[in-house]
PDB file of N, CA and C in Angstrom:
ATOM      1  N   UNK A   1     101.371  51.876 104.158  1.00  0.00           N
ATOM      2  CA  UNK A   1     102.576  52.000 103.366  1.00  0.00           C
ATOM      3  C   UNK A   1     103.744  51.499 104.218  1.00  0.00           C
ATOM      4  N   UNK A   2     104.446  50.794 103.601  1.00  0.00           N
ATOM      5  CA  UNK A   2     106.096  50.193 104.448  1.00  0.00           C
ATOM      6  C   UNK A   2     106.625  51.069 104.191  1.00  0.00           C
ATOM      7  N   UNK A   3     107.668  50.450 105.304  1.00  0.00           N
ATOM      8  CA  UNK A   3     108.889  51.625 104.808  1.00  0.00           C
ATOM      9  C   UNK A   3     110.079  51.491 103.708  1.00  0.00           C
ATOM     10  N   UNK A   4     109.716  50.557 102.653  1.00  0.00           N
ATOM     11  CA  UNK A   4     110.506  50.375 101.616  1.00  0.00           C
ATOM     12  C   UNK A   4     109.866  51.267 100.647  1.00  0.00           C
ATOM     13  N   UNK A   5     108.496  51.065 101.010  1.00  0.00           N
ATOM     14  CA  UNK A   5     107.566  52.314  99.836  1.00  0.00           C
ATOM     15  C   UNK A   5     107.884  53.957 100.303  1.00  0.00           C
ATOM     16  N   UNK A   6     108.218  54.123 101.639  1.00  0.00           N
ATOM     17  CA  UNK A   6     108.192  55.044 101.842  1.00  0.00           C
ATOM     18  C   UNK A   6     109.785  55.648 101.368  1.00  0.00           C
ATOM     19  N   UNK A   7     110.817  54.682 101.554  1.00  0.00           N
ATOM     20  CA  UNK A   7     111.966  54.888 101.230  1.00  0.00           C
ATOM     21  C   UNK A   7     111.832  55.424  99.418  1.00  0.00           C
ATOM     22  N   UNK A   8     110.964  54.846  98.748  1.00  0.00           N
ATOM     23  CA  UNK A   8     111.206  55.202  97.176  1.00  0.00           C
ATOM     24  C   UNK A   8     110.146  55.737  96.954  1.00  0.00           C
ATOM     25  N   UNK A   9     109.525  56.660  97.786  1.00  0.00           N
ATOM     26  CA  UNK A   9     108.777  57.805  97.502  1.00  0.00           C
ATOM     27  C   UNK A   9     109.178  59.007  97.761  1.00  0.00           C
ATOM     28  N   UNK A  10     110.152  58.946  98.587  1.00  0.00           N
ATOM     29  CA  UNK A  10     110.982  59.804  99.068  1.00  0.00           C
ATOM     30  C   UNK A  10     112.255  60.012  98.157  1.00  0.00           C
ATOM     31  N   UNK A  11     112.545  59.313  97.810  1.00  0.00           N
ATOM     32  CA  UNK A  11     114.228  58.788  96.850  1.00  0.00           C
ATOM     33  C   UNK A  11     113.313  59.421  95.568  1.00  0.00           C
ATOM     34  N   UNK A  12     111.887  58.960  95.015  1.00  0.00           N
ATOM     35  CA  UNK A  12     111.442  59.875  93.204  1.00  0.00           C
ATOM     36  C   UNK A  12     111.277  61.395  93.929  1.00  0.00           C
ATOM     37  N   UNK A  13     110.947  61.817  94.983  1.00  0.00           N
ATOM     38  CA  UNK A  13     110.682  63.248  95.174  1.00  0.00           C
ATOM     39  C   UNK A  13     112.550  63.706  95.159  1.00  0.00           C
ATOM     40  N   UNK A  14     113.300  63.524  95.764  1.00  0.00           N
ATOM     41  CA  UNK A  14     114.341  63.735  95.313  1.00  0.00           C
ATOM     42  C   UNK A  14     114.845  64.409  93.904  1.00  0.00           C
ATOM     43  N   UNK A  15     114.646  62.886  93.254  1.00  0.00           N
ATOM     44  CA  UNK A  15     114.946  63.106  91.941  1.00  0.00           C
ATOM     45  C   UNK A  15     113.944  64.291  91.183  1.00  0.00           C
ATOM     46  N   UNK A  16     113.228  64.597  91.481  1.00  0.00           N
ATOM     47  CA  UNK A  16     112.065  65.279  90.432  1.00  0.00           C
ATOM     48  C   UNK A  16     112.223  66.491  90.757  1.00  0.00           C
ATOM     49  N   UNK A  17     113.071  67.028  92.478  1.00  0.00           N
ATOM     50  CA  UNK A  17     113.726  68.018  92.595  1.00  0.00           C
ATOM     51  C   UNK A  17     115.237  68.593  91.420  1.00  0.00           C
ATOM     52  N   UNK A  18     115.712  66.919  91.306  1.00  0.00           N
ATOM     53  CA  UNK A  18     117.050  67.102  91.067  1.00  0.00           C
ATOM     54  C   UNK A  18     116.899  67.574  89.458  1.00  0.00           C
ATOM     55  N   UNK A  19     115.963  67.208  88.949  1.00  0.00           N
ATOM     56  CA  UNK A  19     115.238  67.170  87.629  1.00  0.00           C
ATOM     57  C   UNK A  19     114.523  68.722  87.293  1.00  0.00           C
ATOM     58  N   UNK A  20     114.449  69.513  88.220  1.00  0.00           N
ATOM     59  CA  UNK A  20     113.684  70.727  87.861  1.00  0.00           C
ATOM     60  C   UNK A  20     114.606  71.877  87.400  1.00  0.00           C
ATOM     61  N   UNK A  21     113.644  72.693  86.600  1.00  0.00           N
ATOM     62  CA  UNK A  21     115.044  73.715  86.454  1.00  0.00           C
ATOM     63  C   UNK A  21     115.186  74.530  86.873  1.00  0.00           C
ATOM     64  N   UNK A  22     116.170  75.306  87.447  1.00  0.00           N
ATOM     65  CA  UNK A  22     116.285  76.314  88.142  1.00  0.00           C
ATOM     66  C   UNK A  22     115.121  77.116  88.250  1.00  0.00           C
ATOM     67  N   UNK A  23     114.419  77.585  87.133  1.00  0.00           N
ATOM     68  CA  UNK A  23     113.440  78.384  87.659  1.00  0.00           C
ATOM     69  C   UNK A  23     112.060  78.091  87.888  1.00  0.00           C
ATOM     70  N   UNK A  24     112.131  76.769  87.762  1.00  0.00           N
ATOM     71  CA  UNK A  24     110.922  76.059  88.203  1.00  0.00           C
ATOM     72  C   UNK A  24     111.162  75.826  90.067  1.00  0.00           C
ATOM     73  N   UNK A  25     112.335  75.754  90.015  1.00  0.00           N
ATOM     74  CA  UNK A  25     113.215  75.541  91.787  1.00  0.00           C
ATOM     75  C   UNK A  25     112.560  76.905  92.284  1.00  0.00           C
ATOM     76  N   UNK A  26     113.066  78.261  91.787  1.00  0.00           N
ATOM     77  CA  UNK A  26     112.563  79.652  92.195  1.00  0.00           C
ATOM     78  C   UNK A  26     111.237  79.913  92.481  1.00  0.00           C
ATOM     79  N   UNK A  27     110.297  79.271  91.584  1.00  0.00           N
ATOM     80  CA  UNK A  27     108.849  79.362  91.331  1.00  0.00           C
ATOM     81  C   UNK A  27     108.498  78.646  92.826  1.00  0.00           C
ATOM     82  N   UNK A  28     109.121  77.478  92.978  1.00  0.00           N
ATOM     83  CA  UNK A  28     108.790  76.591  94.062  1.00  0.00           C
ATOM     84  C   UNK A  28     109.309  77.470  95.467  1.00  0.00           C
ATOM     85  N   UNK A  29     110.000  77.966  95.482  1.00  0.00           N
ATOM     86  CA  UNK A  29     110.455  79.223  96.188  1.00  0.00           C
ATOM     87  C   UNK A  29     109.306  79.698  96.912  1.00  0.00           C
ATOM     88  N   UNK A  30     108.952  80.441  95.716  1.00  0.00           N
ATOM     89  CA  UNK A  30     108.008  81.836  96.151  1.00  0.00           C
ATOM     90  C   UNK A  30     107.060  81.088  96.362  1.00  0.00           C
ATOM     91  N   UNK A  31     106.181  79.933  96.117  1.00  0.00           N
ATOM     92  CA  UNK A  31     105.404  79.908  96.467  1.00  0.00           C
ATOM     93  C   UNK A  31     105.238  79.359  97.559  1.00  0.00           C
ATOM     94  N   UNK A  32     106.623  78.457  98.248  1.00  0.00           N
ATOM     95  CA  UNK A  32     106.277  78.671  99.606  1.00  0.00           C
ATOM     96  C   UNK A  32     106.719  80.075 100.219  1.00  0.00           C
ATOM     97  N   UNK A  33     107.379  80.850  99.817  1.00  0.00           N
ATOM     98  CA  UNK A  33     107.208  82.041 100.550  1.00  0.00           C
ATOM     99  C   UNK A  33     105.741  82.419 100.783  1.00  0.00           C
ATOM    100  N   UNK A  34     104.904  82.466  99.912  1.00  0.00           N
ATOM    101  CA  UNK A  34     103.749  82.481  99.739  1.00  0.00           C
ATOM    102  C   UNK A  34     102.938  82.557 100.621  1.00  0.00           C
ATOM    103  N   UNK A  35     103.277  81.130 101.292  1.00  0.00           N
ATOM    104  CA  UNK A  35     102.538  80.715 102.206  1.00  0.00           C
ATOM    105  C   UNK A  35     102.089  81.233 103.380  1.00  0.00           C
ATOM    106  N   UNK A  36     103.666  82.120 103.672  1.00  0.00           N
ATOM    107  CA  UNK A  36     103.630  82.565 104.775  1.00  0.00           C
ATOM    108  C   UNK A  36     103.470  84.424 104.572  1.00  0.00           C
ATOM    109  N   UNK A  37     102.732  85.150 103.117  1.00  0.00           N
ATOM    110  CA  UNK A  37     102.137  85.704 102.661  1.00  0.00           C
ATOM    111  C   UNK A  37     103.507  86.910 102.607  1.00  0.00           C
ATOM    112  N   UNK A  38     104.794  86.377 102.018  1.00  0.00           N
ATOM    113  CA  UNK A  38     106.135  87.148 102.147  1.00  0.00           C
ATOM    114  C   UNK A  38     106.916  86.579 100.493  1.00  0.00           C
ATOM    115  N   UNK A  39     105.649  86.312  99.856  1.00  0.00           N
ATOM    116  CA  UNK A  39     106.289  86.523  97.871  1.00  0.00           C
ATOM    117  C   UNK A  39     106.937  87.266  97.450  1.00  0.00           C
ATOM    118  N   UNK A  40     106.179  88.408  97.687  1.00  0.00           N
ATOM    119  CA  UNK A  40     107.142  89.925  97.325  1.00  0.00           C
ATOM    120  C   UNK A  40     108.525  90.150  98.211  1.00  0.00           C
ATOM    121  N   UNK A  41     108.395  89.941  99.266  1.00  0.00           N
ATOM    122  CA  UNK A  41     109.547  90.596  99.704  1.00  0.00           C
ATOM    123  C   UNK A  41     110.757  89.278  99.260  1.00  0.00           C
ATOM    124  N   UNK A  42     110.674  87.976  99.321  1.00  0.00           N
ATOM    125  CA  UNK A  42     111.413  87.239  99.011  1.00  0.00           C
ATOM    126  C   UNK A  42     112.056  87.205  97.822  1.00  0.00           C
ATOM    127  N   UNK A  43     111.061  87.633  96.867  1.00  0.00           N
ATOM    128  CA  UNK A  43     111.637  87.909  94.851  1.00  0.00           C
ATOM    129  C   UNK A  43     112.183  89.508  95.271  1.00  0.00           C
ATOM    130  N   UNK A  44     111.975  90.605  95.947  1.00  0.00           N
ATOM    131  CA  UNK A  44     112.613  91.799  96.159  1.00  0.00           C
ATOM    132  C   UNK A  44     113.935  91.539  97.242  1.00  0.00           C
ATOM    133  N   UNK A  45     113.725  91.147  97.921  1.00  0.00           N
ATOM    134  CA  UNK A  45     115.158  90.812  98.411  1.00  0.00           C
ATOM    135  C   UNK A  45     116.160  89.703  97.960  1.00  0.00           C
ATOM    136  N   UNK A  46     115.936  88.534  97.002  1.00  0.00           N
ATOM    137  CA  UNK A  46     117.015  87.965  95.860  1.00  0.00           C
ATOM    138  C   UNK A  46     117.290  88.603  95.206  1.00  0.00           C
ATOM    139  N   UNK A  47     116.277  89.599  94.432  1.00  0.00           N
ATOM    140  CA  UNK A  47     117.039  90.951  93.417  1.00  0.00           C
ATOM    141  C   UNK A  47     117.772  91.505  94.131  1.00  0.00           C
ATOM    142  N   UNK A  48     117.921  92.005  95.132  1.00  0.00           N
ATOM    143  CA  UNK A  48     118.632  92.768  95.795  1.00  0.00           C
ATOM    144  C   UNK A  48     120.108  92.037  96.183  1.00  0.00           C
ATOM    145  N   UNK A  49     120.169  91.351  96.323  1.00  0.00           N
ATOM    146  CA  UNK A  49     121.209  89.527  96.714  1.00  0.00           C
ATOM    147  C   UNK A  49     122.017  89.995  95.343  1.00  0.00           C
ATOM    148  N   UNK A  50     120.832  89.896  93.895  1.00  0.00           N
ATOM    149  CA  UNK A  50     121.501  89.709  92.766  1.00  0.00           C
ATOM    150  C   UNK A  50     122.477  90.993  92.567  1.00  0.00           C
ATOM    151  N   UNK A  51     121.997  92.009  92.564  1.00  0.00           N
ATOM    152  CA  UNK A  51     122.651  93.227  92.488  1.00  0.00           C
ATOM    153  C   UNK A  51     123.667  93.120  93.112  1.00  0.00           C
ATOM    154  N   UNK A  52     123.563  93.080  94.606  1.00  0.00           N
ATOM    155  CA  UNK A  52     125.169  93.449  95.273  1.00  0.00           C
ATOM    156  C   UNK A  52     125.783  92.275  94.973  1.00  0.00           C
ATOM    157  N   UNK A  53     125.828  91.442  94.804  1.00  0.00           N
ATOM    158  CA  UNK A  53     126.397  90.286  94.673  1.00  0.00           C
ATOM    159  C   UNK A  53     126.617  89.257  93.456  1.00  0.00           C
ATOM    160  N   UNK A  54     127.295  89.694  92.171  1.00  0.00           N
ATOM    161  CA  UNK A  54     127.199  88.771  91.281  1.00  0.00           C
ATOM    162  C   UNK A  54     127.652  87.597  91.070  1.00  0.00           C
ATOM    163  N   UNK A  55     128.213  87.357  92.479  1.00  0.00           N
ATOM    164  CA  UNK A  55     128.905  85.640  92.588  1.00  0.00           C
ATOM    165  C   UNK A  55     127.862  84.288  92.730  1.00  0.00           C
ATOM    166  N   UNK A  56     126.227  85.213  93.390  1.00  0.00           N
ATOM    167  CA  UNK A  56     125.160  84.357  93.340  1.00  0.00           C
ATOM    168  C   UNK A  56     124.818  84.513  92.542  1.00  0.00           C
ATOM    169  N   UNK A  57     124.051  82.773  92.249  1.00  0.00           N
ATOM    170  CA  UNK A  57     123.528  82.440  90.950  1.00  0.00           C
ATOM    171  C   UNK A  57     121.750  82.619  91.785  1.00  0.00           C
ATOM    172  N   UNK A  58     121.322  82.850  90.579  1.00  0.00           N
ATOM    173  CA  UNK A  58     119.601  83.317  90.369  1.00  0.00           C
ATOM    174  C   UNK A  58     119.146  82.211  91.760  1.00  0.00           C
ATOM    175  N   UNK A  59     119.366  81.012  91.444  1.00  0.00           N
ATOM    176  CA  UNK A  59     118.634  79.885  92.393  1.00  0.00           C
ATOM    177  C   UNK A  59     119.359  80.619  94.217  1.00  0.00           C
ATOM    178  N   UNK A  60     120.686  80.689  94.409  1.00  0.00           N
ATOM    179  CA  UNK A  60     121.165  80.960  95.295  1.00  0.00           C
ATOM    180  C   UNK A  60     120.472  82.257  95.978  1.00  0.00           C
ATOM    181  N   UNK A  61     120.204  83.141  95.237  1.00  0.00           N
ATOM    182  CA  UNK A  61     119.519  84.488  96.225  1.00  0.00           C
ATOM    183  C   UNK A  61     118.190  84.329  96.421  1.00  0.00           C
ATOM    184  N   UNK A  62     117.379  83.394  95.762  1.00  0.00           N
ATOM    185  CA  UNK A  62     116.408  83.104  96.095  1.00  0.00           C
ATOM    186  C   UNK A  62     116.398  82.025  97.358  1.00  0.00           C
ATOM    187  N   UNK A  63     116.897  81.574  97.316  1.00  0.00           N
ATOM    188  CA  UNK A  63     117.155  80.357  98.445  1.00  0.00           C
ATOM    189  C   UNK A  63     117.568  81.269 100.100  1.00  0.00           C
ATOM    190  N   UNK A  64     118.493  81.943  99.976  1.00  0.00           N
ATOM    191  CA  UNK A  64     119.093  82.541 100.544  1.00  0.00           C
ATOM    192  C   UNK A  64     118.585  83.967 101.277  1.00  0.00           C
ATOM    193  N   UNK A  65     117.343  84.916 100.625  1.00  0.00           N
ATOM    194  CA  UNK A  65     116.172  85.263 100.619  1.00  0.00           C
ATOM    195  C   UNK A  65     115.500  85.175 101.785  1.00  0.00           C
ATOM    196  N   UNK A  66     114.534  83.730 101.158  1.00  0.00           N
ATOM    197  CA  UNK A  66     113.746  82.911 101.266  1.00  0.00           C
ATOM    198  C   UNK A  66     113.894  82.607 103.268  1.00  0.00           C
ATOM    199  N   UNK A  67     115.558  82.128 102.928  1.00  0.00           N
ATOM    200  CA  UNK A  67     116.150  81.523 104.820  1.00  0.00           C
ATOM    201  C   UNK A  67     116.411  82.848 105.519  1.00  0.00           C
ATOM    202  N   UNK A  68     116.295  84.187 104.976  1.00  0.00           N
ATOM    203  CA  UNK A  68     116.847  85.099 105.853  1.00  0.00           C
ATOM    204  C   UNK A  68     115.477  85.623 106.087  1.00  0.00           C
ATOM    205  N   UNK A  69     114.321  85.918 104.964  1.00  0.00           N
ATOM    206  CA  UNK A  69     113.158  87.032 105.730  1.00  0.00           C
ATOM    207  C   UNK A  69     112.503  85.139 106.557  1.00  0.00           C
ATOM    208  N   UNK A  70     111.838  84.066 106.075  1.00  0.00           N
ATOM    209  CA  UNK A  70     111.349  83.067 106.779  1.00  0.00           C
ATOM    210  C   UNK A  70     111.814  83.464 108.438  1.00  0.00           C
ATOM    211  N   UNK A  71     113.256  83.123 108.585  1.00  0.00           N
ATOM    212  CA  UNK A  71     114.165  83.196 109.948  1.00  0.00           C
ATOM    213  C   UNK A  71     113.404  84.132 110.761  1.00  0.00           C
ATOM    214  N   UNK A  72     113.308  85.289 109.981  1.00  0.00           N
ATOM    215  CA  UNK A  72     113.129  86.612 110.844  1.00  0.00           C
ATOM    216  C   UNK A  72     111.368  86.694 111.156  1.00  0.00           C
ATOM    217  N   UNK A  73     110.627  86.258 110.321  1.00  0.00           N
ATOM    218  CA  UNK A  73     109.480  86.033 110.302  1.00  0.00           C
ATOM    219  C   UNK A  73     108.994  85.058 111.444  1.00  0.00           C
ATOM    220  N   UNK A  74     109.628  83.679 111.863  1.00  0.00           N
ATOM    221  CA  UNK A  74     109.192  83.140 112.744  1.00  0.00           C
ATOM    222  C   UNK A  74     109.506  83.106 113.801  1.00  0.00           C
TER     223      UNK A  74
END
C-alpha cells in the first residue's frame, strides 16, 4: 500500500467517525473500554459525569470516563 492509499484510508475512517451517531460513538466507547475489561465502570462513571454535571453532553461523559478510569488503569 502507498502512502496516497494510506492517506485516503485514513481520511474515509475519519469520515465514518464523523458520520456516526452519537450513540453509536458511545457504543464504540465501551467497547473499547471493554477491552481492557472496565465496560461497567466506564457507562457507571459517565452516568455519574451526567448527574453532577448537566453541561455534558451524553458523548462527552463517556469520552471523559473512558480518559479518566483508562489513565488510572494503566
Amino acid at each position: 500500500m502507498n502512502s496516497f492509499q494510506k492517506i485516503n484510508l485514513r481520511n474515509e475512517n475519519l469520515e465514518r467517525k464523523y458520520n456516526m451517531s452519537e450513540e453509536d460513538q458511545i457504543e464504540e466507547i465501551l467497547e473499547e473500554a471493554n477491552a481492557y475489561n472496565m465496560r461497567k465502570e466506564v457507562d457507571e462513571r459517565a452516568k455519574i459525569h451526567l448527574k453532577n454535571d448537566p453541561l455534558f453532553s451524553k458523548l462527552e461523559a463517556y469520552i471523559y470516563a473512558y480518559n479518566d478510569l483508562i489513565d488510572d488503569h494503566e
